[in-house]
Each structure stands twice: as structure tokens, then as C-alpha cells.
PDB file of N, CA and C in Angstrom:
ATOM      1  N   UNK A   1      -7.714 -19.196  14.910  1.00  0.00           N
ATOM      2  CA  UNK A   1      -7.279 -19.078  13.526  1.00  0.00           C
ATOM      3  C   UNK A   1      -8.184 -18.132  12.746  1.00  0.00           C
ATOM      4  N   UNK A   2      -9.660 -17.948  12.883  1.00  0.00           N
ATOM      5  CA  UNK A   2     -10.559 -17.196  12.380  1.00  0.00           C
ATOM      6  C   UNK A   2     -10.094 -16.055  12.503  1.00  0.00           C
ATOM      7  N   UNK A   3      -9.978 -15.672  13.865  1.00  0.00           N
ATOM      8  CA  UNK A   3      -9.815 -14.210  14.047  1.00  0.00           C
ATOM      9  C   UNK A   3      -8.189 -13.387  13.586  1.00  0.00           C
ATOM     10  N   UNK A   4      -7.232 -14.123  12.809  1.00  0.00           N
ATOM     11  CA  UNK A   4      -6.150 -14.353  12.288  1.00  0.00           C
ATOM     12  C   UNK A   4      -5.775 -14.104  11.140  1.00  0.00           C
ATOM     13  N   UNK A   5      -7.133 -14.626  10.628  1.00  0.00           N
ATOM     14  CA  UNK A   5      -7.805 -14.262   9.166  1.00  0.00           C
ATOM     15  C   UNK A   5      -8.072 -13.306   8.603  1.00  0.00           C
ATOM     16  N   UNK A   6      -9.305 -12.917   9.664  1.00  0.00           N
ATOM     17  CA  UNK A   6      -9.414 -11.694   9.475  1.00  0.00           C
ATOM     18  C   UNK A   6      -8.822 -10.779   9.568  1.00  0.00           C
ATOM     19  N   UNK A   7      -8.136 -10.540  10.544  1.00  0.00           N
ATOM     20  CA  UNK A   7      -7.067  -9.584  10.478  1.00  0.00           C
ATOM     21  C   UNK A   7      -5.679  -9.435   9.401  1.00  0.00           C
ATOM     22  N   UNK A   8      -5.331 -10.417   8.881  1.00  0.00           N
ATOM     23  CA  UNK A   8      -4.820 -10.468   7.816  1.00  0.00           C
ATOM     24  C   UNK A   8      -5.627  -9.785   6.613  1.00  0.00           C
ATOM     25  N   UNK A   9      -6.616 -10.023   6.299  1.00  0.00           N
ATOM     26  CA  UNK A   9      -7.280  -9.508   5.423  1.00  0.00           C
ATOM     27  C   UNK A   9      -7.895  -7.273   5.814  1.00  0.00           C
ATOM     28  N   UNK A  10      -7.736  -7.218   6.886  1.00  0.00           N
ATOM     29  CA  UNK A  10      -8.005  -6.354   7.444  1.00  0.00           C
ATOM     30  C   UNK A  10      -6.674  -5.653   6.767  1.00  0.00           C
ATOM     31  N   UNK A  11      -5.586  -6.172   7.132  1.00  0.00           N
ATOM     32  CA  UNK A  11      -4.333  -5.536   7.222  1.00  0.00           C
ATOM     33  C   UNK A  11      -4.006  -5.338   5.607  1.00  0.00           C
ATOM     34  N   UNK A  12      -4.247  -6.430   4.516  1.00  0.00           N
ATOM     35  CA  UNK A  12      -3.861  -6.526   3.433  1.00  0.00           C
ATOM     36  C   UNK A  12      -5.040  -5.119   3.109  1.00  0.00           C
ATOM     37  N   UNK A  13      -6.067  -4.773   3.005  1.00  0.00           N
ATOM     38  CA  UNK A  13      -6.678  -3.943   2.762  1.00  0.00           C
ATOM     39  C   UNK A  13      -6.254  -3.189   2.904  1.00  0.00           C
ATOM     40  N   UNK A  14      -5.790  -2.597   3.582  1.00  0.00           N
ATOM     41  CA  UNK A  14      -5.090  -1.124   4.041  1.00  0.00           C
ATOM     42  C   UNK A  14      -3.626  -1.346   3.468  1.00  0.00           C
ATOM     43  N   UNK A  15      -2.500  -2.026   3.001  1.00  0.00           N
ATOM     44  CA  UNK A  15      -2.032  -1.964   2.412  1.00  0.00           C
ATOM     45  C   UNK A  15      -2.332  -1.687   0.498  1.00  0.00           C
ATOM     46  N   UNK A  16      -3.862  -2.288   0.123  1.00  0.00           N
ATOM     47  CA  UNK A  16      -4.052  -1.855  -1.482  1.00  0.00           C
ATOM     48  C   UNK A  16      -5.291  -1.319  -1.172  1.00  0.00           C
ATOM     49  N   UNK A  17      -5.168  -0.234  -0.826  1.00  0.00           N
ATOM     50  CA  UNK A  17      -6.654   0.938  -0.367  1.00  0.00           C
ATOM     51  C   UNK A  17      -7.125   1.450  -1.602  1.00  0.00           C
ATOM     52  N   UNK A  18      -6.244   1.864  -2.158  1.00  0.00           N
ATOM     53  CA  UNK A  18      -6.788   2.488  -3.841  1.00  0.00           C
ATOM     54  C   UNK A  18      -6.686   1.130  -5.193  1.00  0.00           C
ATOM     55  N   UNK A  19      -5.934   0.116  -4.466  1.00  0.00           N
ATOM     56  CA  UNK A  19      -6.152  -0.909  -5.585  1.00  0.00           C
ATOM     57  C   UNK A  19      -7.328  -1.945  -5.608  1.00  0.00           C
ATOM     58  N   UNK A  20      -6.918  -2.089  -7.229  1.00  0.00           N
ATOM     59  CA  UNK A  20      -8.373  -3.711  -6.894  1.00  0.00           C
ATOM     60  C   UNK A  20      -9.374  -3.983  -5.611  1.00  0.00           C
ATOM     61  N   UNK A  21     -10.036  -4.759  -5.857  1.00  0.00           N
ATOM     62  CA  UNK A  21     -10.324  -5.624  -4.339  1.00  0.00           C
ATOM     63  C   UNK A  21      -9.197  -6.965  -4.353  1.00  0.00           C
ATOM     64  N   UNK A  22      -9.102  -7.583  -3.055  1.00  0.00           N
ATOM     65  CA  UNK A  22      -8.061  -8.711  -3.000  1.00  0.00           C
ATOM     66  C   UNK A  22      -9.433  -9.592  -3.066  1.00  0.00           C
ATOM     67  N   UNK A  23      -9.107 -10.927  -4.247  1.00  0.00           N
ATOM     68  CA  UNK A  23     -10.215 -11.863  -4.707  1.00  0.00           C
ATOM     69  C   UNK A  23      -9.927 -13.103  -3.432  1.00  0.00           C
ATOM     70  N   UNK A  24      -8.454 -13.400  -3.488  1.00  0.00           N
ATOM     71  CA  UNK A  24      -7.653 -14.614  -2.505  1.00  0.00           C
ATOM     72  C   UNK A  24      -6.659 -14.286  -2.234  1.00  0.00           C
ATOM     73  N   UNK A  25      -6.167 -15.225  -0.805  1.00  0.00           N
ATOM     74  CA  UNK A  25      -5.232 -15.136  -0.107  1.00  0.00           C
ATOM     75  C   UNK A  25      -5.232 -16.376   0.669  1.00  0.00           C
ATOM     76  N   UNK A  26      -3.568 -16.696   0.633  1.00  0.00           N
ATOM     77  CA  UNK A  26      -2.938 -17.820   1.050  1.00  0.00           C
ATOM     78  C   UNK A  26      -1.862 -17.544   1.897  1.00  0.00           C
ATOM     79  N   UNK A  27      -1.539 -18.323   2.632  1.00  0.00           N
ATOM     80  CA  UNK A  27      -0.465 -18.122   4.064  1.00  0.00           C
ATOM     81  C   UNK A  27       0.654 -19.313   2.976  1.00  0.00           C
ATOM     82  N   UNK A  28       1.796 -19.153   3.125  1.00  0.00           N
ATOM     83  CA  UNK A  28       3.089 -20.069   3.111  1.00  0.00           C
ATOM     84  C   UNK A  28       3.124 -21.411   4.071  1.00  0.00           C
ATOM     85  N   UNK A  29       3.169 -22.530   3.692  1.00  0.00           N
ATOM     86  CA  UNK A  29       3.239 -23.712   4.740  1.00  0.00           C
ATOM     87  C   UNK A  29       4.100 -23.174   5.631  1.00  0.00           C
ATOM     88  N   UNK A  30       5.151 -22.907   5.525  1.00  0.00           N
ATOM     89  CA  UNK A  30       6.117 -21.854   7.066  1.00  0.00           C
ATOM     90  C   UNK A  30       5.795 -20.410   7.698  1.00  0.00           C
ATOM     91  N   UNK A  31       4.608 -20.292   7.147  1.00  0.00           N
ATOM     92  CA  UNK A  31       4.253 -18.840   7.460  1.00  0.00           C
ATOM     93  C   UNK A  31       4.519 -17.951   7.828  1.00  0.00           C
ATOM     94  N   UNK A  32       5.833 -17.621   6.816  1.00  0.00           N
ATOM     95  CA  UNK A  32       6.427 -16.640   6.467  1.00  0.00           C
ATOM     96  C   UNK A  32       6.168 -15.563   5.337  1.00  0.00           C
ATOM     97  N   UNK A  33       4.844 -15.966   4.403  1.00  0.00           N
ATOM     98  CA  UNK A  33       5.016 -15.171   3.643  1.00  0.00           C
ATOM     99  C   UNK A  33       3.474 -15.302   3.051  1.00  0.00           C
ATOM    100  N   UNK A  34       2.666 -14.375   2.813  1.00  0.00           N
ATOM    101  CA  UNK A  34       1.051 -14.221   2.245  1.00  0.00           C
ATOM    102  C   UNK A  34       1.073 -13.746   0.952  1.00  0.00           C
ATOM    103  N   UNK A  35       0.364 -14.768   0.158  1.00  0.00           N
ATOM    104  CA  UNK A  35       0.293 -14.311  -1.596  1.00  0.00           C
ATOM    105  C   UNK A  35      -0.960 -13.916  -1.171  1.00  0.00           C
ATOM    106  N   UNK A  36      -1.400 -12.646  -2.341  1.00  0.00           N
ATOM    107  CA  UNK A  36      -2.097 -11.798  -2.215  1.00  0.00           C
ATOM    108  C   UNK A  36      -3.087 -12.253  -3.844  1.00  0.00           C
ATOM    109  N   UNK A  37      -4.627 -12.225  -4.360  1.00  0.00           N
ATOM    110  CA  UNK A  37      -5.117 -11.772  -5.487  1.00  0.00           C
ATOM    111  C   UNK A  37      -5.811 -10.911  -5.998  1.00  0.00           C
ATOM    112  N   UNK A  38      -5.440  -9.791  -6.753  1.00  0.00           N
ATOM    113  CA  UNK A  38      -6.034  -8.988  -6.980  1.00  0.00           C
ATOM    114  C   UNK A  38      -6.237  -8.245  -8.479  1.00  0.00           C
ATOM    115  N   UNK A  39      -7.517  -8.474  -9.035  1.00  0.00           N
ATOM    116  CA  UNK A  39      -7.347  -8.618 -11.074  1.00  0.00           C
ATOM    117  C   UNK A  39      -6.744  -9.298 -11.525  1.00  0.00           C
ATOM    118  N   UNK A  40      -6.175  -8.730 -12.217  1.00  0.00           N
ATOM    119  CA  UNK A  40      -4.826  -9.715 -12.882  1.00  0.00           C
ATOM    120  C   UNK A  40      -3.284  -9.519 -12.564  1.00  0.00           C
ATOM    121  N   UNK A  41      -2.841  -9.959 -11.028  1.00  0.00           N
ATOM    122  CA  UNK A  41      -1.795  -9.109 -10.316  1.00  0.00           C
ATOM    123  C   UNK A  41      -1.792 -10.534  -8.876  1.00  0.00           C
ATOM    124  N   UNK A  42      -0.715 -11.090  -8.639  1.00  0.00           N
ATOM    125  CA  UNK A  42      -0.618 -11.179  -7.705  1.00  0.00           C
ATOM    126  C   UNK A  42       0.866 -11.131  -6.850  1.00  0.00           C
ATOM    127  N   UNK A  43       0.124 -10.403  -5.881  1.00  0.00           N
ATOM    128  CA  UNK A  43       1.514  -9.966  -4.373  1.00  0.00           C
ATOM    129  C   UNK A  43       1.829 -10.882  -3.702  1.00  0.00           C
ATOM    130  N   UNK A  44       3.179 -10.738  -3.585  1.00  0.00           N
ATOM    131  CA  UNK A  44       3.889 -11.638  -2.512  1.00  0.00           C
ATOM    132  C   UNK A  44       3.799 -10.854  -1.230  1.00  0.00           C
ATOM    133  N   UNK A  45       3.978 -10.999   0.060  1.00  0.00           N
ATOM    134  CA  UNK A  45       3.976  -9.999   1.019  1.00  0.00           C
ATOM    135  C   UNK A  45       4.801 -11.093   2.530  1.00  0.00           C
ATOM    136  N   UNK A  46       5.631 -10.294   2.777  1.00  0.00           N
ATOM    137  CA  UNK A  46       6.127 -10.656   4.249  1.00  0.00           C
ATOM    138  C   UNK A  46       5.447 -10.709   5.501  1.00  0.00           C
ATOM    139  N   UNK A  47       5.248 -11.589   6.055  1.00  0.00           N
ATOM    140  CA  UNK A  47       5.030 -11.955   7.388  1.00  0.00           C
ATOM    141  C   UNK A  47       5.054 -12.138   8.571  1.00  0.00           C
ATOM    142  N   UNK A  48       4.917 -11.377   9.646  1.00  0.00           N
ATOM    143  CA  UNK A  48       3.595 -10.454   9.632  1.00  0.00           C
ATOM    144  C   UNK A  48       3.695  -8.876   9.225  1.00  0.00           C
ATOM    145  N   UNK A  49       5.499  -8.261   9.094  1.00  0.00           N
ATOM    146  CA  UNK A  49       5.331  -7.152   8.501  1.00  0.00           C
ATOM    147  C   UNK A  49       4.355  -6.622   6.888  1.00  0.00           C
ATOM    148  N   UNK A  50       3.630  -7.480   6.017  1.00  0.00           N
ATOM    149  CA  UNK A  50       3.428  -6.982   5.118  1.00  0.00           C
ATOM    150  C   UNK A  50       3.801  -6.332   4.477  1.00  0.00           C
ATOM    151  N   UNK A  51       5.469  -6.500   3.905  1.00  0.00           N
ATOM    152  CA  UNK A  51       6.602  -5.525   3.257  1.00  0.00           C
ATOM    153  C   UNK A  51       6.166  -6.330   2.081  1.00  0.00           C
ATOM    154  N   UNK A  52       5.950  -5.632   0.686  1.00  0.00           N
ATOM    155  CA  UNK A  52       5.469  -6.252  -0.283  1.00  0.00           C
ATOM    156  C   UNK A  52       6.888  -7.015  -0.863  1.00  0.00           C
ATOM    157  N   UNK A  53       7.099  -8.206  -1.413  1.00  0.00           N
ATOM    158  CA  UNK A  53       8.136  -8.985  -1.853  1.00  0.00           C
ATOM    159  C   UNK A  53       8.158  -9.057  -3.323  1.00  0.00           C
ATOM    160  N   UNK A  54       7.288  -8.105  -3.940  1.00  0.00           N
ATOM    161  CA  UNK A  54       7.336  -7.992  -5.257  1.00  0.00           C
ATOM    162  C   UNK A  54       5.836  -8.855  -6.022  1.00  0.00           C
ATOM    163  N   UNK A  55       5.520  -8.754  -7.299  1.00  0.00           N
ATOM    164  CA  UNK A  55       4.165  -8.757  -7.813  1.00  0.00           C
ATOM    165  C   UNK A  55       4.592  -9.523  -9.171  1.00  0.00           C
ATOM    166  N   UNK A  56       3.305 -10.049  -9.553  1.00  0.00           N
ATOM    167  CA  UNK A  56       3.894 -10.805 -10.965  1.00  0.00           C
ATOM    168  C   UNK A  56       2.314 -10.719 -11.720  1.00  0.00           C
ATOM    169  N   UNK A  57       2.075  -9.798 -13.021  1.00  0.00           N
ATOM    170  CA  UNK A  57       1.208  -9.976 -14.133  1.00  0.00           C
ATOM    171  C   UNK A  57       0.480 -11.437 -14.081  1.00  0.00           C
ATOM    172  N   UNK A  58      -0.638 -11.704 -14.196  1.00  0.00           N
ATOM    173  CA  UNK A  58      -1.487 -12.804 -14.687  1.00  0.00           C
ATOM    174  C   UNK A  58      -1.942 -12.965 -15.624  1.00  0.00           C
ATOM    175  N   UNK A  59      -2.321 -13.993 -16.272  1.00  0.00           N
ATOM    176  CA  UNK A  59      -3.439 -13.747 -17.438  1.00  0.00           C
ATOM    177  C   UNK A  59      -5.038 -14.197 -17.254  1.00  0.00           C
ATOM    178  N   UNK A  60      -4.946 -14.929 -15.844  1.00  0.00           N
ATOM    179  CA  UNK A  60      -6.383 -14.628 -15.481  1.00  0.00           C
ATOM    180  C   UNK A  60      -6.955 -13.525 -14.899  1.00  0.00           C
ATOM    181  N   UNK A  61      -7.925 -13.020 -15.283  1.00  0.00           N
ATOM    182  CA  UNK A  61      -9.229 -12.119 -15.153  1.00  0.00           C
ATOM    183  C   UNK A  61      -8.913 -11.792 -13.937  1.00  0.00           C
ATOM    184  N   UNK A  62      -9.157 -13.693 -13.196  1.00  0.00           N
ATOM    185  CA  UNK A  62      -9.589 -13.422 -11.477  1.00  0.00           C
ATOM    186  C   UNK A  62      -9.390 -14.548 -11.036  1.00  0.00           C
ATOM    187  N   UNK A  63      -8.935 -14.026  -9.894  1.00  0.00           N
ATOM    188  CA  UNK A  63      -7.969 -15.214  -9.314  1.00  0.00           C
ATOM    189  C   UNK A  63      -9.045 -15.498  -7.984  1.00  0.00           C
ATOM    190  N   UNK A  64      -9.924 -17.005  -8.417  1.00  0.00           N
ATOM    191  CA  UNK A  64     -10.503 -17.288  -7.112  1.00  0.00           C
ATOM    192  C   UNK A  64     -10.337 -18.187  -5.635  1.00  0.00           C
ATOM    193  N   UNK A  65      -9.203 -18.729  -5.798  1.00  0.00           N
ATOM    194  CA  UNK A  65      -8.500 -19.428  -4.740  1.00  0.00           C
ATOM    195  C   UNK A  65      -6.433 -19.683  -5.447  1.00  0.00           C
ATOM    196  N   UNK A  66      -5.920 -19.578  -4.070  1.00  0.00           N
ATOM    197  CA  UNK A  66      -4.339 -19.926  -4.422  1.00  0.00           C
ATOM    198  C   UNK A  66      -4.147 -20.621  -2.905  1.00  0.00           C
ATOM    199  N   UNK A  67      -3.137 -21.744  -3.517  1.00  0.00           N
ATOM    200  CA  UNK A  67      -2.892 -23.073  -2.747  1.00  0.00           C
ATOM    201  C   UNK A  67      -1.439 -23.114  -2.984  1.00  0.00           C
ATOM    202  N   UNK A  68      -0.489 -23.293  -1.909  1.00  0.00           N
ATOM    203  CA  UNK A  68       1.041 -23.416  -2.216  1.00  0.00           C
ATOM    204  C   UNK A  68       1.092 -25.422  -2.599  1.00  0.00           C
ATOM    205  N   UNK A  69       2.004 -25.496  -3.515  1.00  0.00           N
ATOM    206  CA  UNK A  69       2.529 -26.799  -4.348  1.00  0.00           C
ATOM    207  C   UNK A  69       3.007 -27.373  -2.991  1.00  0.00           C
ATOM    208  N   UNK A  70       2.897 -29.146  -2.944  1.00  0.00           N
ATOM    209  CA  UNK A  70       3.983 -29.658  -2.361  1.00  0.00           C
ATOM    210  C   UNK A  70       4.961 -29.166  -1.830  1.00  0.00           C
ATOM    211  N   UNK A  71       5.747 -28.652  -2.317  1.00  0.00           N
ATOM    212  CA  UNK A  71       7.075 -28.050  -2.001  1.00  0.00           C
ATOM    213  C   UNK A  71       7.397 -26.290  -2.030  1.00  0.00           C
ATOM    214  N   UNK A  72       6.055 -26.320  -1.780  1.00  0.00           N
ATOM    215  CA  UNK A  72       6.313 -24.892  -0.899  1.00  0.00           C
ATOM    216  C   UNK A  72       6.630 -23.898  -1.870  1.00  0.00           C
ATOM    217  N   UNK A  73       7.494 -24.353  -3.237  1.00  0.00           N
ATOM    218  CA  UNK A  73       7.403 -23.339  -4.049  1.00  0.00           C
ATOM    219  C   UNK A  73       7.201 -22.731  -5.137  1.00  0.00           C
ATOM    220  N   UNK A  74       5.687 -23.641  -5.329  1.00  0.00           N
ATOM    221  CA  UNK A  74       4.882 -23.510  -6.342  1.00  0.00           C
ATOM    222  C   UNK A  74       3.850 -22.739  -5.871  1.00  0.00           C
ATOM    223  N   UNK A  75       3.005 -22.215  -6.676  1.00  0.00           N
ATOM    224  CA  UNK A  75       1.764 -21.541  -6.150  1.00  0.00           C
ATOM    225  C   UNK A  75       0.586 -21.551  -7.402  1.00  0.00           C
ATOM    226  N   UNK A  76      -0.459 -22.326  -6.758  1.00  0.00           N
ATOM    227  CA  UNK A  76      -1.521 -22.905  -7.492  1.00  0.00           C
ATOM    228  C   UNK A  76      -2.837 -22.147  -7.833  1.00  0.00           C
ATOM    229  N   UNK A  77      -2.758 -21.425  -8.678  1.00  0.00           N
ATOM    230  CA  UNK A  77      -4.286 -20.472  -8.845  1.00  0.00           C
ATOM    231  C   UNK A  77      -5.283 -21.236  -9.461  1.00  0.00           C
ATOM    232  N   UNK A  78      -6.335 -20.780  -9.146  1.00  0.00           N
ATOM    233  CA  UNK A  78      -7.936 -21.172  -9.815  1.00  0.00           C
ATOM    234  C   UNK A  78      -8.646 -20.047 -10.214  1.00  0.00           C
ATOM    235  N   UNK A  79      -9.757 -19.807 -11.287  1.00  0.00           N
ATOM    236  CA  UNK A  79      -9.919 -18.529 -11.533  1.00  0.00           C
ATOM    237  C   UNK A  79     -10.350 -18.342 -12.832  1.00  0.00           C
ATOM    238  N   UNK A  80     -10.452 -17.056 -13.555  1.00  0.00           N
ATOM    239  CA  UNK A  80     -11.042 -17.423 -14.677  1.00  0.00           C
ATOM    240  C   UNK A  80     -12.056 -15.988 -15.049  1.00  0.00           C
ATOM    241  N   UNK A  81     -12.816 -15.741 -16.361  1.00  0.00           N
ATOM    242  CA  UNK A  81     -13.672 -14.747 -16.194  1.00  0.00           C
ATOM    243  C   UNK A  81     -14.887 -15.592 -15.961  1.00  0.00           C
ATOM    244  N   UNK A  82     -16.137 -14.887 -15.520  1.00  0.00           N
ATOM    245  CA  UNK A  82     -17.204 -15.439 -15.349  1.00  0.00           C
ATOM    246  C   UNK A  82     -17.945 -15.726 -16.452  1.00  0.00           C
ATOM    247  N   UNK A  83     -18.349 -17.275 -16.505  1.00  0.00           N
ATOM    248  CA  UNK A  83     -19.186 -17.855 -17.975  1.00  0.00           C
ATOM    249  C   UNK A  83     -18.599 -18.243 -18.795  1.00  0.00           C
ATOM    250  N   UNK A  84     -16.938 -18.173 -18.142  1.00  0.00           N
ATOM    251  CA  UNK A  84     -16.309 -19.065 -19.220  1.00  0.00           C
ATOM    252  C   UNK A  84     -15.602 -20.219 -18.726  1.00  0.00           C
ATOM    253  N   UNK A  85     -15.180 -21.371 -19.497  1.00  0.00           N
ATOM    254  CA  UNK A  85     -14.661 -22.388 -18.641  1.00  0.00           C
ATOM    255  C   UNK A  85     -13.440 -22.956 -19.692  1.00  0.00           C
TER     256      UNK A  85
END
């Protein structure tokens, strides 16, 4: 699973080479599909092609962990600017 990881993250990099850094990333309980965080922006992306599924504005800063809801189709951010709570 480690080495799975990484390569996911390997791969998401080279898909946003000139963007942001990616802060988090989460797999789909059916793992079909990887949310992406990056500033205030996060990507949906297909699995394992990495065909982007479209992006949605945030209003946090920075997104430091995302967790899919119960039911698969919620998606749970944590995050925030630094020093503030």
C-alpha cells in the first residue's frame, strides 16, 4: 500500500507541475476516484487514469487532511491558515 502512495502522489505531481503544491489526498472507499488539495482548490481525479473530474473553489487557505463521509459522498476537509483556529 506504501509504495501505492507514493506513486499516486508521484503521478498527481506531474499532473499540477506549474500548480500549487498538493497539501492532501484521499482515495474513494471504491477506489475509483482521488480528491486532490491544493490552496484553495480542490480536484477530483479518475482512477488510475488521473483524467481530472472537475475542481471546486474553497474558502480554506489549506487544506490539511480530506476523509470521504459515510456514504461515500461527502468529503470531509480539515485545514485552516496557520495561527488561527
Amino acid at each position: 500500500m506504501r509504495v501505492a502512495v507514493v506513486l499516486l502522489v508521484v503521478a498527481l505531481a506531474k499532473c499540477t507541475l506549474a500548480a500549487p503544491p498538493i497539501t492532501a489526498v484521499a482515495i474513494s472507499p471504491d477506489s475509483n476516484q482521488v480528491v486532490a488539495a491544493a490552496r484553495m482548490k480542490l480536484t477530483i481525479y479518475q482512477w488510475p487514469s488521473l483524467k481530472s473530474e472537475g475542481s471546486v473553489k474553497l474558502l480554506l487557505p489549506q487544506v490539511t487532511d480530506i476523509s470521504f463521509g459515510n456514504n461515500s459522498q461527502e468529503i470531509i476537509l480539515t485545514g485552516g491558515a496557520a495561527g488561527e483556529w
